[in-house]
PDB file of N, CA and C in Angstrom:
ATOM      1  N   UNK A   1     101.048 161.338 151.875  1.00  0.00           N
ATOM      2  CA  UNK A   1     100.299 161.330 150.638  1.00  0.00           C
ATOM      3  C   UNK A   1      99.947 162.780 150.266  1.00  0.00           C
ATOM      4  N   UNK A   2     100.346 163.086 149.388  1.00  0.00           N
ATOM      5  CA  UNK A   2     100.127 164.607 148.787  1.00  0.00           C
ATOM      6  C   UNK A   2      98.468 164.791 147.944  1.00  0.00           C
ATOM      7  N   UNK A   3      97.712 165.894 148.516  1.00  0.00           N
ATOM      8  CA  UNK A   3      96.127 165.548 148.510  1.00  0.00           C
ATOM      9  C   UNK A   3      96.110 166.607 147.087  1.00  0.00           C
ATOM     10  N   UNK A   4      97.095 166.973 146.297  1.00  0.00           N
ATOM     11  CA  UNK A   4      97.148 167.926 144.931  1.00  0.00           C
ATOM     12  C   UNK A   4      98.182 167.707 144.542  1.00  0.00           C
ATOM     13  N   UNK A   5      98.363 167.939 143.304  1.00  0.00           N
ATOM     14  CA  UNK A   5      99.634 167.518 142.207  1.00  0.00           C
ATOM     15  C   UNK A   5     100.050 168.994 142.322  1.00  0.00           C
ATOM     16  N   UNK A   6     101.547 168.451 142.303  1.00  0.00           N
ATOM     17  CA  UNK A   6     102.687 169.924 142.788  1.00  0.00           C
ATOM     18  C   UNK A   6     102.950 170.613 141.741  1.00  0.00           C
ATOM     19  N   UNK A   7     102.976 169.552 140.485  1.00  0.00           N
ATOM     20  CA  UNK A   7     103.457 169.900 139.432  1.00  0.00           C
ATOM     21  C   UNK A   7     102.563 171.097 138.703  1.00  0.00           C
ATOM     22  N   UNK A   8     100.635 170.577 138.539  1.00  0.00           N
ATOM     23  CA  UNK A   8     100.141 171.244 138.185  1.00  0.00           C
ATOM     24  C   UNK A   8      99.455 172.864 138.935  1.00  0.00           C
ATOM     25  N   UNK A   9     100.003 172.490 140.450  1.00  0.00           N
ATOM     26  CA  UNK A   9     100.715 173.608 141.294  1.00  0.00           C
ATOM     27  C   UNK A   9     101.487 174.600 140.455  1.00  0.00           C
ATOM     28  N   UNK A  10     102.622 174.393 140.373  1.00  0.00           N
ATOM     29  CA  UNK A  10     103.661 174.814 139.584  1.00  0.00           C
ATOM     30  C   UNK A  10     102.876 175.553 138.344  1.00  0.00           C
ATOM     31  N   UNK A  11     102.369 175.252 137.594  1.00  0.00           N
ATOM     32  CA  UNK A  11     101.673 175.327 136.254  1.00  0.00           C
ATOM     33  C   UNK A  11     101.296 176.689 136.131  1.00  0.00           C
ATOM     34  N   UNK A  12     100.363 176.850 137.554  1.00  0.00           N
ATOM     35  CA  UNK A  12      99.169 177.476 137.784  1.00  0.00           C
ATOM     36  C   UNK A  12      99.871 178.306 138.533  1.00  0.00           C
ATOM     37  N   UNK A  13     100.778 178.804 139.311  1.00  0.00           N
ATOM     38  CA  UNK A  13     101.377 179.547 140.025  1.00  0.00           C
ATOM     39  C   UNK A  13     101.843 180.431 138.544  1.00  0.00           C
ATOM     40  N   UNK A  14     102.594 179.552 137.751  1.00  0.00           N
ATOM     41  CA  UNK A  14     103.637 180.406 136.618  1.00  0.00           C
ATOM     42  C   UNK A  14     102.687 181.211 135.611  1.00  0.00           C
ATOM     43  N   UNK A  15     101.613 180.307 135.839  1.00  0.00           N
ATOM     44  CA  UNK A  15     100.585 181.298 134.782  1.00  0.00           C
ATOM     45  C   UNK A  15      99.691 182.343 135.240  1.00  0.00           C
ATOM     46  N   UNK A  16      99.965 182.077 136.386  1.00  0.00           N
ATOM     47  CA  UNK A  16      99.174 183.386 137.225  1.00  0.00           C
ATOM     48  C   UNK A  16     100.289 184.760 137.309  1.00  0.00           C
ATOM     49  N   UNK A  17     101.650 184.558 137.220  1.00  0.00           N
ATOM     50  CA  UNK A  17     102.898 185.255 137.847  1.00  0.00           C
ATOM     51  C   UNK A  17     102.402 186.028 136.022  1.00  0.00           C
ATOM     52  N   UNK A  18     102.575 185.444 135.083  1.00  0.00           N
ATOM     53  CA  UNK A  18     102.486 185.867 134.037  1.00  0.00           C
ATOM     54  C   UNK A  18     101.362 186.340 133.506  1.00  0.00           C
ATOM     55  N   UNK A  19     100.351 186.461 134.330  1.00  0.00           N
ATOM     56  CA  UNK A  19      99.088 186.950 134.158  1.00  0.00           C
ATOM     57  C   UNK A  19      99.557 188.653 134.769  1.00  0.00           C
ATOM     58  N   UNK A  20      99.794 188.185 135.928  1.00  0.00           N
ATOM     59  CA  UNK A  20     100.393 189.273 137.004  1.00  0.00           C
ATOM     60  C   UNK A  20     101.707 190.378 135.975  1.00  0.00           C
ATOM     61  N   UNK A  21     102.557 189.790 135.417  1.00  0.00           N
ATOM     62  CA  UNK A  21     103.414 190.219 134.694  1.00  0.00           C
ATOM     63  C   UNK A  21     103.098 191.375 133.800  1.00  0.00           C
ATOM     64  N   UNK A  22     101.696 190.907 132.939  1.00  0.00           N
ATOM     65  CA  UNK A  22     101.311 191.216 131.600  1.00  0.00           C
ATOM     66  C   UNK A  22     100.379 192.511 132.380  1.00  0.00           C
ATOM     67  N   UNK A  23      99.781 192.608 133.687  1.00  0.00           N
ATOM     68  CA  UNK A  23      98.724 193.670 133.994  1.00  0.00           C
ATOM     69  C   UNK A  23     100.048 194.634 134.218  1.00  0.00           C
ATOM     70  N   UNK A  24     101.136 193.965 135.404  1.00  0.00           N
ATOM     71  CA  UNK A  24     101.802 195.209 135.797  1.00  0.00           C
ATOM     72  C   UNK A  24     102.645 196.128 134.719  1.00  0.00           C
ATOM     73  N   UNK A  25     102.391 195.606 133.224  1.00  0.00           N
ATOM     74  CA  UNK A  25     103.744 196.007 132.156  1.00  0.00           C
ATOM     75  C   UNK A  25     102.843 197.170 132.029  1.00  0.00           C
ATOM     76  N   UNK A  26     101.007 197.248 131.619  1.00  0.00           N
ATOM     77  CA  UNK A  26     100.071 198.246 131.172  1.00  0.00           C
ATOM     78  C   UNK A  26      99.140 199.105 132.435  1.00  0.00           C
ATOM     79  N   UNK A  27      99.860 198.696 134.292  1.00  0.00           N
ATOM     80  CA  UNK A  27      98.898 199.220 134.675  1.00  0.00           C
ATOM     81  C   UNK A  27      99.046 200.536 135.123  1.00  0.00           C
ATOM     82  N   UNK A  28      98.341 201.461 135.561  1.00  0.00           N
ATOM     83  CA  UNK A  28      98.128 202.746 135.987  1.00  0.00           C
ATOM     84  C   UNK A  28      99.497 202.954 136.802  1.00  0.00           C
ATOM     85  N   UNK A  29     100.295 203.706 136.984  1.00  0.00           N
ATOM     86  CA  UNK A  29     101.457 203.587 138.370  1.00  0.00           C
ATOM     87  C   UNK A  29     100.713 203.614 139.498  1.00  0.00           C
ATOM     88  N   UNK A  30      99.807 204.123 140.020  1.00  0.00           N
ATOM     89  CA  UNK A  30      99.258 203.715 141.140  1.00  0.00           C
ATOM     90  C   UNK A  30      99.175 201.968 141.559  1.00  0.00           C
ATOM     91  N   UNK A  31      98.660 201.362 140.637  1.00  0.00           N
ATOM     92  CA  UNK A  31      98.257 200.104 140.632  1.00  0.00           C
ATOM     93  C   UNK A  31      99.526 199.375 140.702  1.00  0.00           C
ATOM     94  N   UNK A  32     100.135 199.743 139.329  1.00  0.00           N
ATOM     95  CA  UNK A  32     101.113 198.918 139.762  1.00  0.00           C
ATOM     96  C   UNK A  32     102.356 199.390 140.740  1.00  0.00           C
ATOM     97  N   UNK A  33     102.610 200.304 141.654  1.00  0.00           N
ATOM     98  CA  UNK A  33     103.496 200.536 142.661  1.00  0.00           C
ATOM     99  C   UNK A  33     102.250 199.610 143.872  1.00  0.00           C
ATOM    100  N   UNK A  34     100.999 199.931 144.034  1.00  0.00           N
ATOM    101  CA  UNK A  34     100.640 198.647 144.630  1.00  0.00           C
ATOM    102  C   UNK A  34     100.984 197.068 144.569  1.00  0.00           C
ATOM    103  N   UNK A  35     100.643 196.826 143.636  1.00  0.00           N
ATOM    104  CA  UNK A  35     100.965 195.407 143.291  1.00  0.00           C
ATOM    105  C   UNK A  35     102.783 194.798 143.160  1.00  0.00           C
ATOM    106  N   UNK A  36     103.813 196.029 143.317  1.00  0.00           N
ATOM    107  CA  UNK A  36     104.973 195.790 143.554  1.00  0.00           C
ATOM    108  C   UNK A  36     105.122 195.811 144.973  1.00  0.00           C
ATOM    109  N   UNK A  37     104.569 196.617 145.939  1.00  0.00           N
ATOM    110  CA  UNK A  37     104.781 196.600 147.291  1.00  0.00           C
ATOM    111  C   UNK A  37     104.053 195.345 147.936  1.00  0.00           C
ATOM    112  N   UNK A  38     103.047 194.862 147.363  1.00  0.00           N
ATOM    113  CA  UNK A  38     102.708 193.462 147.457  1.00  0.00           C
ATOM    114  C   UNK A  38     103.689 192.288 147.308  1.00  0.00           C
ATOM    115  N   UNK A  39     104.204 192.628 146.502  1.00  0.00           N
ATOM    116  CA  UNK A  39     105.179 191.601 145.794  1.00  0.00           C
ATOM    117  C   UNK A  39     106.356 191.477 146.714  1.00  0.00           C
ATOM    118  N   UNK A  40     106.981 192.783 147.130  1.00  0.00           N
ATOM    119  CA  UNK A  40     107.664 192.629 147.743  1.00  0.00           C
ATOM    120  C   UNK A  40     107.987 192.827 149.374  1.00  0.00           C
ATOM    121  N   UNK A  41     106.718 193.029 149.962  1.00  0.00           N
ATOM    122  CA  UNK A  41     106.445 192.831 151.138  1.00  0.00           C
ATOM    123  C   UNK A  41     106.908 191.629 151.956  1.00  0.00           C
ATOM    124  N   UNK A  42     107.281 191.834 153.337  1.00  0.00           N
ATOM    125  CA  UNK A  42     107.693 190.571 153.783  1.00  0.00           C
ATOM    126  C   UNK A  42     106.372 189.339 153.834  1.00  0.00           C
ATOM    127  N   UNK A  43     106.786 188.140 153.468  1.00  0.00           N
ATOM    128  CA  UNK A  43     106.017 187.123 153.364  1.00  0.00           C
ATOM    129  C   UNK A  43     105.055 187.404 151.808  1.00  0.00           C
ATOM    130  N   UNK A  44     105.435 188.171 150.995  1.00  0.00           N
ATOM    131  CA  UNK A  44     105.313 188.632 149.489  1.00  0.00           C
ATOM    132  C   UNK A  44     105.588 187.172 148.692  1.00  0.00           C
ATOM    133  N   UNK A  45     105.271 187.344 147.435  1.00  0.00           N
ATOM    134  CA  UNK A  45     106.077 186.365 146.534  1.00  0.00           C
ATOM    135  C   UNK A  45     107.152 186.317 146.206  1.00  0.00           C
ATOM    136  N   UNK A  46     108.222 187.631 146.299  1.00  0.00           N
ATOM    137  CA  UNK A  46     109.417 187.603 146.223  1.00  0.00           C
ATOM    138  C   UNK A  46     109.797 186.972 147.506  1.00  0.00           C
ATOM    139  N   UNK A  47     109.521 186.926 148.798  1.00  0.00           N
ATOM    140  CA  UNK A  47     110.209 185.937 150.268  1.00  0.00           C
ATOM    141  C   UNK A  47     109.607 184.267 149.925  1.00  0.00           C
ATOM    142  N   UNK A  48     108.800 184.444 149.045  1.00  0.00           N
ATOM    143  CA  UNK A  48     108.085 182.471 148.985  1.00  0.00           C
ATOM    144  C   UNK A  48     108.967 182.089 148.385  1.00  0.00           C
ATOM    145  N   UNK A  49     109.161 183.135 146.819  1.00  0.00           N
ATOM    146  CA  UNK A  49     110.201 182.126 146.441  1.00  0.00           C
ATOM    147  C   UNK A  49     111.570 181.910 146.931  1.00  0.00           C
ATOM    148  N   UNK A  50     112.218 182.640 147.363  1.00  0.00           N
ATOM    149  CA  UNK A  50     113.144 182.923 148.215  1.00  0.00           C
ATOM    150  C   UNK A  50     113.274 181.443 149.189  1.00  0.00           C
ATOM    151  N   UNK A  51     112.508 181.335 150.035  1.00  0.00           N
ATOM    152  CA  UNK A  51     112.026 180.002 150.747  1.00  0.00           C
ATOM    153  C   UNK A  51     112.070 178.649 149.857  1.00  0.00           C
ATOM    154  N   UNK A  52     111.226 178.678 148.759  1.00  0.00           N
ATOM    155  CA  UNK A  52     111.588 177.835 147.961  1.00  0.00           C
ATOM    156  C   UNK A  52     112.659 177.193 147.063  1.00  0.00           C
ATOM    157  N   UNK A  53     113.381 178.361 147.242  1.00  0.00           N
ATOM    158  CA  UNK A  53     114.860 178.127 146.575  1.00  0.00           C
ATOM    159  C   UNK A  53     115.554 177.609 147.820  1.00  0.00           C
ATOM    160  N   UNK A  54     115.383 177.886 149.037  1.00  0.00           N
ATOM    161  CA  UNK A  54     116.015 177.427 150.394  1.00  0.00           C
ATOM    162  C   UNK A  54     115.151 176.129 150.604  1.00  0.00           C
ATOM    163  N   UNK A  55     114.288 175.570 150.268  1.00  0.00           N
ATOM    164  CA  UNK A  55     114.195 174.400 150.260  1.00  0.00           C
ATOM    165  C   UNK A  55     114.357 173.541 149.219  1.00  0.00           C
ATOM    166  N   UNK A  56     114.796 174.020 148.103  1.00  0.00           N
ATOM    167  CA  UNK A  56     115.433 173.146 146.825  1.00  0.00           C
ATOM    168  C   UNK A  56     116.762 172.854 147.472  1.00  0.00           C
ATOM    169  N   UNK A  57     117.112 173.993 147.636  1.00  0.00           N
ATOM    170  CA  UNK A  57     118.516 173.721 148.185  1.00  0.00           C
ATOM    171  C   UNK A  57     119.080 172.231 149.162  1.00  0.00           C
ATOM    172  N   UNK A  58     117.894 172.726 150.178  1.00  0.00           N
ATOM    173  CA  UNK A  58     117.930 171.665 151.368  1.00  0.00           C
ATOM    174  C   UNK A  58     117.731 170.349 150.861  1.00  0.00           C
ATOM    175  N   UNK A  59     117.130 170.139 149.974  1.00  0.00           N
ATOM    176  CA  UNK A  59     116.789 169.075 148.678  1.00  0.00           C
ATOM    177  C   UNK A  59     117.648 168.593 148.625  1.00  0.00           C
ATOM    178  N   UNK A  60     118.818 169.271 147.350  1.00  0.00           N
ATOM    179  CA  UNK A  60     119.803 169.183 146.515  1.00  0.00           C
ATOM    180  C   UNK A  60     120.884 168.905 147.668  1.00  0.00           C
ATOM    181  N   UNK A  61     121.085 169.442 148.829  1.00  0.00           N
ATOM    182  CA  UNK A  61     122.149 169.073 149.436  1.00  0.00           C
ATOM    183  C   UNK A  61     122.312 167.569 150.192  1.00  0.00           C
ATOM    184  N   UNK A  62     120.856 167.223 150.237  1.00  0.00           N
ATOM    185  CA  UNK A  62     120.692 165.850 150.966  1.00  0.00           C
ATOM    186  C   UNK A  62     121.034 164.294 149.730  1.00  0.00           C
ATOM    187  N   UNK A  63     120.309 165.127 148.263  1.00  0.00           N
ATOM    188  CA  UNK A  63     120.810 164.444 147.394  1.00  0.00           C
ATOM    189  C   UNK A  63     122.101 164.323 146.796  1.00  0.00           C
ATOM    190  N   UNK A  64     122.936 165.725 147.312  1.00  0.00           N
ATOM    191  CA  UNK A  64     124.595 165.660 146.570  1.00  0.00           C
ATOM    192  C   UNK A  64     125.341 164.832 147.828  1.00  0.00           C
ATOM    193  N   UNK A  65     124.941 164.701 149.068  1.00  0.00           N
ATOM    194  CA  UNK A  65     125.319 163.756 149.498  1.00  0.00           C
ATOM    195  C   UNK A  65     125.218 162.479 149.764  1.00  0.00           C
ATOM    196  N   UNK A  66     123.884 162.205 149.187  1.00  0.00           N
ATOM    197  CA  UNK A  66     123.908 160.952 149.270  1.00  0.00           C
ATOM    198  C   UNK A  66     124.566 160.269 147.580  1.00  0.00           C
ATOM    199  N   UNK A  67     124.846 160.879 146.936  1.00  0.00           N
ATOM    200  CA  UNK A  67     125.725 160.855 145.701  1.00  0.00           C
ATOM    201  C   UNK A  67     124.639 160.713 144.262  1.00  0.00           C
ATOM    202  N   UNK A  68     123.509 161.108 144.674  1.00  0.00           N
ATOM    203  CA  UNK A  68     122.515 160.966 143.476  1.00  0.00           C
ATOM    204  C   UNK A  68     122.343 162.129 142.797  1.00  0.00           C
ATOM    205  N   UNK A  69     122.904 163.558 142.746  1.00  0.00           N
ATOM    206  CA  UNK A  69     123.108 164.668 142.069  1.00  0.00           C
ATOM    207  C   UNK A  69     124.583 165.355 142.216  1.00  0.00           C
ATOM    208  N   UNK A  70     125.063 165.972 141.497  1.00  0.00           N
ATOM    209  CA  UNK A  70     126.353 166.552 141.577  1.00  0.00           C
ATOM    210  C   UNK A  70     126.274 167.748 142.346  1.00  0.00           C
ATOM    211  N   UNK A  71     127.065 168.108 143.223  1.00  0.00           N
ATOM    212  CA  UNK A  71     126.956 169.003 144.526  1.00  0.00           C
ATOM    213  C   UNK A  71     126.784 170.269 143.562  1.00  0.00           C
ATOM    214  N   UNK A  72     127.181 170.736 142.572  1.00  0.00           N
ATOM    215  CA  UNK A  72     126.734 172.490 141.620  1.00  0.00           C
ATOM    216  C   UNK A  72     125.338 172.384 142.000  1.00  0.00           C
ATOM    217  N   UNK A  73     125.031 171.666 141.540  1.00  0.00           N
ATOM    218  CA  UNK A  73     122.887 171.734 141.850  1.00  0.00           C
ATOM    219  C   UNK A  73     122.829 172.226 142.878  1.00  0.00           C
ATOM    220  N   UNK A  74     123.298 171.246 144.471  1.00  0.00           N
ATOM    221  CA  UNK A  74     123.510 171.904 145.341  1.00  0.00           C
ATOM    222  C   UNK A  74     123.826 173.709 145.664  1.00  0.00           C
ATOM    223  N   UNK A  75     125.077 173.625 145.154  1.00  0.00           N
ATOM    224  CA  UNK A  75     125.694 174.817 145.093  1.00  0.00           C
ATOM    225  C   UNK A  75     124.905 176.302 144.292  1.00  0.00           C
ATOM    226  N   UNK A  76     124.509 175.570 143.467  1.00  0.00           N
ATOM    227  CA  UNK A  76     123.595 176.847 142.554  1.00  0.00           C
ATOM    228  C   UNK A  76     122.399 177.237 143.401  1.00  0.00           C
ATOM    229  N   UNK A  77     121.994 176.265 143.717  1.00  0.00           N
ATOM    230  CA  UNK A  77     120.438 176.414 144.578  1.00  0.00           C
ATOM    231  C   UNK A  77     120.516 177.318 145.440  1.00  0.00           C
ATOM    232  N   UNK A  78     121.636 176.683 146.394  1.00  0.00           N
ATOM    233  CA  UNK A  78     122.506 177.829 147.488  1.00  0.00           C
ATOM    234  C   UNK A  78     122.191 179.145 147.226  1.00  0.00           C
ATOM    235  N   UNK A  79     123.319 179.288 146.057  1.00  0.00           N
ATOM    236  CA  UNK A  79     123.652 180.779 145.883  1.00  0.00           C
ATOM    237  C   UNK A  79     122.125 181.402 145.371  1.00  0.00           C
ATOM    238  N   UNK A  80     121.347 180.418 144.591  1.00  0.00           N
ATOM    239  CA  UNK A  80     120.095 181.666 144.000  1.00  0.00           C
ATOM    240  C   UNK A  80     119.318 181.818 145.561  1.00  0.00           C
ATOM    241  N   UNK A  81     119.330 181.039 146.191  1.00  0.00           N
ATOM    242  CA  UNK A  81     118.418 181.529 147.581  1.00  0.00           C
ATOM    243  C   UNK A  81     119.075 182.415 148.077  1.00  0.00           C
ATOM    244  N   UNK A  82     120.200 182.589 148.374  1.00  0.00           N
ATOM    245  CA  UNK A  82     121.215 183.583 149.029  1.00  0.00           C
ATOM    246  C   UNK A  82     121.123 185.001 148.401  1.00  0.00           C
ATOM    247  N   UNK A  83     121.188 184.936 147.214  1.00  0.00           N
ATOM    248  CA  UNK A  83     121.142 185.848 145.912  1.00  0.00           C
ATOM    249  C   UNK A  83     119.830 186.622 146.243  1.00  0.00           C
ATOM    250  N   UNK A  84     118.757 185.642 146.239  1.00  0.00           N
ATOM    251  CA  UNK A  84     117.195 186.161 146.489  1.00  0.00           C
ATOM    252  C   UNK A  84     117.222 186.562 147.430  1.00  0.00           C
ATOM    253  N   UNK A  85     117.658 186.612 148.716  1.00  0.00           N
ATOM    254  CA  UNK A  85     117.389 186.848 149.887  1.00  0.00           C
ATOM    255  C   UNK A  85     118.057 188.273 149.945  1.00  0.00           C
ATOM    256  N   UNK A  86     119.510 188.175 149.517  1.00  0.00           N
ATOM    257  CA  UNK A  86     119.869 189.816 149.770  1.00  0.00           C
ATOM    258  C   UNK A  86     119.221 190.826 148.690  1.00  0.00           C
ATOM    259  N   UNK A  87     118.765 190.206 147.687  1.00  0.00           N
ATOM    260  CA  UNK A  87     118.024 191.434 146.718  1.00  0.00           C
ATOM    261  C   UNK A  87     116.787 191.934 147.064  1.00  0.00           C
ATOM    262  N   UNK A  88     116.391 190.522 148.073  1.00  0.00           N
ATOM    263  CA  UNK A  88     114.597 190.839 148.795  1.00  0.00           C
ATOM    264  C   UNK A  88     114.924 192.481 149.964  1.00  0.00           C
ATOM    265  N   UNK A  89     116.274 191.769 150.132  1.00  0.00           N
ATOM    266  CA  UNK A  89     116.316 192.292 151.894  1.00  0.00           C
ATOM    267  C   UNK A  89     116.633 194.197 150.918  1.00  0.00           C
ATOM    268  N   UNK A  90     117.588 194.564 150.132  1.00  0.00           N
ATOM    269  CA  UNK A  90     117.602 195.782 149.406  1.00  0.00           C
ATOM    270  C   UNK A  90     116.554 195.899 148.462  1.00  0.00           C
ATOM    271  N   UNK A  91     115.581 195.327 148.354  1.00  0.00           N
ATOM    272  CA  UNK A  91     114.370 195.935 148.006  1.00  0.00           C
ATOM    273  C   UNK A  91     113.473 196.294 149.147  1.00  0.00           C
ATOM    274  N   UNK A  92     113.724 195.338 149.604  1.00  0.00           N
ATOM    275  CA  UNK A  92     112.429 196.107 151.220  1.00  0.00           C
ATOM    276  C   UNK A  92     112.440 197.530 151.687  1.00  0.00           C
ATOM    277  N   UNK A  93     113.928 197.412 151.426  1.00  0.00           N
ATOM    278  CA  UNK A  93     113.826 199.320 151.966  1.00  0.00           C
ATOM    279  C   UNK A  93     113.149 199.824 150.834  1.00  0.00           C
ATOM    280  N   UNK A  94     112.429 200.257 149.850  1.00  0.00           N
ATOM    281  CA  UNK A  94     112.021 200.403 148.784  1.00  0.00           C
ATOM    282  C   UNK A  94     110.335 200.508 148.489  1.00  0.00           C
ATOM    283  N   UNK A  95     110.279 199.288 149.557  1.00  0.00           N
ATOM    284  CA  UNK A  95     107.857 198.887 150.241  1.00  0.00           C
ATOM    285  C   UNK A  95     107.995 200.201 149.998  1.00  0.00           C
ATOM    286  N   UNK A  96     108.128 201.106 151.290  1.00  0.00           N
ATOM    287  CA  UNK A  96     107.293 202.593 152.062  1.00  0.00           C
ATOM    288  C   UNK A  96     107.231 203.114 150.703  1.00  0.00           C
ATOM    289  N   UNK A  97     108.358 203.417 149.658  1.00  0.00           N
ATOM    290  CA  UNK A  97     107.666 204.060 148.484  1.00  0.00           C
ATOM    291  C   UNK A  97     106.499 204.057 147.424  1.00  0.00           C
ATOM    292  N   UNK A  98     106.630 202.616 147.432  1.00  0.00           N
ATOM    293  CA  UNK A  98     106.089 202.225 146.648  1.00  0.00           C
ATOM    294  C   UNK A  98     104.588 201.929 147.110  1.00  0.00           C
ATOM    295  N   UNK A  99     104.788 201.898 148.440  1.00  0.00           N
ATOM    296  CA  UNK A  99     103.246 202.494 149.297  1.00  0.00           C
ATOM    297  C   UNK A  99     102.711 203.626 148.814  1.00  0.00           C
ATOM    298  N   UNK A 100     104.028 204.638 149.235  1.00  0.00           N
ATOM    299  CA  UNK A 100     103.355 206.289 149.011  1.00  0.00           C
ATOM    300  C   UNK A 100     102.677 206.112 147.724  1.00  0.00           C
ATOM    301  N   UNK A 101     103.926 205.620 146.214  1.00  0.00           N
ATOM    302  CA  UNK A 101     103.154 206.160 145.026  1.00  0.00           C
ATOM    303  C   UNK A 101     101.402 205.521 144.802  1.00  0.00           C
ATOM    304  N   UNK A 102     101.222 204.041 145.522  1.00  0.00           N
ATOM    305  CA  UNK A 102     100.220 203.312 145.483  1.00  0.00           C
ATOM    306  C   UNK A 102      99.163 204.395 146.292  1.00  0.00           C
ATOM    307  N   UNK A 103      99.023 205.221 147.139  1.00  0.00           N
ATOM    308  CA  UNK A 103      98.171 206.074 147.624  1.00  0.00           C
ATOM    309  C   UNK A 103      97.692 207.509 146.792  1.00  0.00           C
ATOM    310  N   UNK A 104      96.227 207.670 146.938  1.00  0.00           N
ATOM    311  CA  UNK A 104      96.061 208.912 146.509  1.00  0.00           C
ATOM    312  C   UNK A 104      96.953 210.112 146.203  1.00  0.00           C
ATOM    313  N   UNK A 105      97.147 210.939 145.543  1.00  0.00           N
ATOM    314  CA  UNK A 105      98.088 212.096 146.161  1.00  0.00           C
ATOM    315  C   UNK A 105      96.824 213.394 146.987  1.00  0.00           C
ATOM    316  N   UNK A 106      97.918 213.755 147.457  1.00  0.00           N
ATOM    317  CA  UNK A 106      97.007 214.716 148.520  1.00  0.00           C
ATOM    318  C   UNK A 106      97.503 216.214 147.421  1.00  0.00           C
ATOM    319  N   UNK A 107      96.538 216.700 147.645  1.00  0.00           N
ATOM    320  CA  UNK A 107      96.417 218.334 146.566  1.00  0.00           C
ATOM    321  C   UNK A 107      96.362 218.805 147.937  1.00  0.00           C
ATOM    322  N   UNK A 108      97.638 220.037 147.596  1.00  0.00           N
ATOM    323  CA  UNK A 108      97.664 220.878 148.594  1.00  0.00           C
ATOM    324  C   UNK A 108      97.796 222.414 147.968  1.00  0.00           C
ATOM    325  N   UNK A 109      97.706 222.351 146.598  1.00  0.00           N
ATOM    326  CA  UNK A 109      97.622 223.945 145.920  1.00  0.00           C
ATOM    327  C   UNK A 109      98.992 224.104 145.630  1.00  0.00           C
ATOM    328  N   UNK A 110     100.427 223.344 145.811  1.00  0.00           N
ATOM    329  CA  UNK A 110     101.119 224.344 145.662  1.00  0.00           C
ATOM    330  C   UNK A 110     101.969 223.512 144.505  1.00  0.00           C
ATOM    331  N   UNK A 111     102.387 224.071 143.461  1.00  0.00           N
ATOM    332  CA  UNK A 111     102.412 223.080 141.877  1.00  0.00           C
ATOM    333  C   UNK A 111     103.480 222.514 142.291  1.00  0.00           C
ATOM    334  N   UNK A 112     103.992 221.124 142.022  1.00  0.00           N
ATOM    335  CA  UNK A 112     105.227 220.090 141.623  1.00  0.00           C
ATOM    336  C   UNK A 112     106.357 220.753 141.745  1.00  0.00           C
ATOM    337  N   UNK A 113     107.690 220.385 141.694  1.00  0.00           N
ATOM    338  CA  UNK A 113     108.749 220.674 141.595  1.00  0.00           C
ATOM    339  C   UNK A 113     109.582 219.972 141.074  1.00  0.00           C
ATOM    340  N   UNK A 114     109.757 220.166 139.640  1.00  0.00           N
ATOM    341  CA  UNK A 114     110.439 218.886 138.878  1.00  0.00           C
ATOM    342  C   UNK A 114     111.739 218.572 139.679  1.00  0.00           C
ATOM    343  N   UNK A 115     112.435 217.366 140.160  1.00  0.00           N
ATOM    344  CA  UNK A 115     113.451 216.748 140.724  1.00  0.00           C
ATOM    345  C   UNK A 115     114.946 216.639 139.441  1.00  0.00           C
ATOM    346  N   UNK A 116     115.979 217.241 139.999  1.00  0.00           N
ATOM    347  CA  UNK A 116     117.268 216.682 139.339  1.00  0.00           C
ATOM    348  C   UNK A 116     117.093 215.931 138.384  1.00  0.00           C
ATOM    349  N   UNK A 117     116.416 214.708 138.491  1.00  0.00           N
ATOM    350  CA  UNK A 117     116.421 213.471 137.590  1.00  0.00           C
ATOM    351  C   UNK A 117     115.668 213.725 136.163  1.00  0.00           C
ATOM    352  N   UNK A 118     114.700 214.706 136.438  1.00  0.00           N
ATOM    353  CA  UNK A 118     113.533 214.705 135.270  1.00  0.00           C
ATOM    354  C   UNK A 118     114.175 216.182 134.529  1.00  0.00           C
ATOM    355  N   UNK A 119     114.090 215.818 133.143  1.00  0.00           N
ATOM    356  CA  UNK A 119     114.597 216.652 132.229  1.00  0.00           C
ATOM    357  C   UNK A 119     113.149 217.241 131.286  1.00  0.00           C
ATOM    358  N   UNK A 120     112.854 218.409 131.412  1.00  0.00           N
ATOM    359  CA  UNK A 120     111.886 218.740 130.998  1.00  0.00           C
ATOM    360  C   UNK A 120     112.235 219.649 129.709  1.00  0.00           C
ATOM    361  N   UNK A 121     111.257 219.493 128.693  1.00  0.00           N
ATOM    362  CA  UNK A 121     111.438 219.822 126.987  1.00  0.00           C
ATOM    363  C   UNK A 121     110.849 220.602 126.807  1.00  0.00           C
ATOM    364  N   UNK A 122     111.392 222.070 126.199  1.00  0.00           N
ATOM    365  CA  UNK A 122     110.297 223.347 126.148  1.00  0.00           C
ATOM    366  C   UNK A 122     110.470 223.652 124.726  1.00  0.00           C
ATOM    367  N   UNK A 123     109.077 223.653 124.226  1.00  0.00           N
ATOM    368  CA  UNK A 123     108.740 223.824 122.720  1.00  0.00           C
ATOM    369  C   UNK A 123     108.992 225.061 122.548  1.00  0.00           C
TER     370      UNK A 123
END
């Protein structure tokens, strides 16, 4: 007997993700390189859902064999857990940064050094 409705589970998870969505589009980079290394930390929301797609799956495969869904359901489920899992696993290498930028910076006196990547505009 299920002691909460999954569905309105569901509801409340998606409107929180999109709560979450809407802070990280406007927040400080500190904040939000926090709240991404959260995210994608092991046992993060990017590994739940990950899990959850591996148990849709496990779902879908018990139902494509017993002949009450067409095995693609199966098959799709598969691949997005699979999919999620190797994009989790090449983002992880990725946390420690997104640690650093989430931390204070330390002032040590000696000025920046613009990087290759950054193209700087002189009036």
């Amino acid at each position: 007997m299920t002691l909460y409705d999954p569905l309105a589970l569901v509801r409340q998870i998606t409107q929180e993700i999109g709560r979450l969505t809407a802070h990280l589009a406007s927040a400080e980079p500190a904040d939000a390189a926090q709240v991404l290394a959260h995210v994608l930390a092991p046992e993060g929301i990017l590994d739940k859902v990950t899990g959850l797609m591996a148990a849709g799956s496990r779902f879908a495969q018990d139902r494509a064999t017993a002949g009450a869904l067409p095995a693609e359901v199966w098959l799709a489920l598969g691949r997005a857990s699979n999919e999620l899992d190797s994009v989790s696993g090449d983002l992880a290498e990725h946390t420690e940064d997104l640690r650093r930028l989430a931390r204070p910076p330390v002032v040590t006196g000696i000025p920046p050094v613009a990087s290759a990547l950054v193209a700087r505009r002189h009036r």
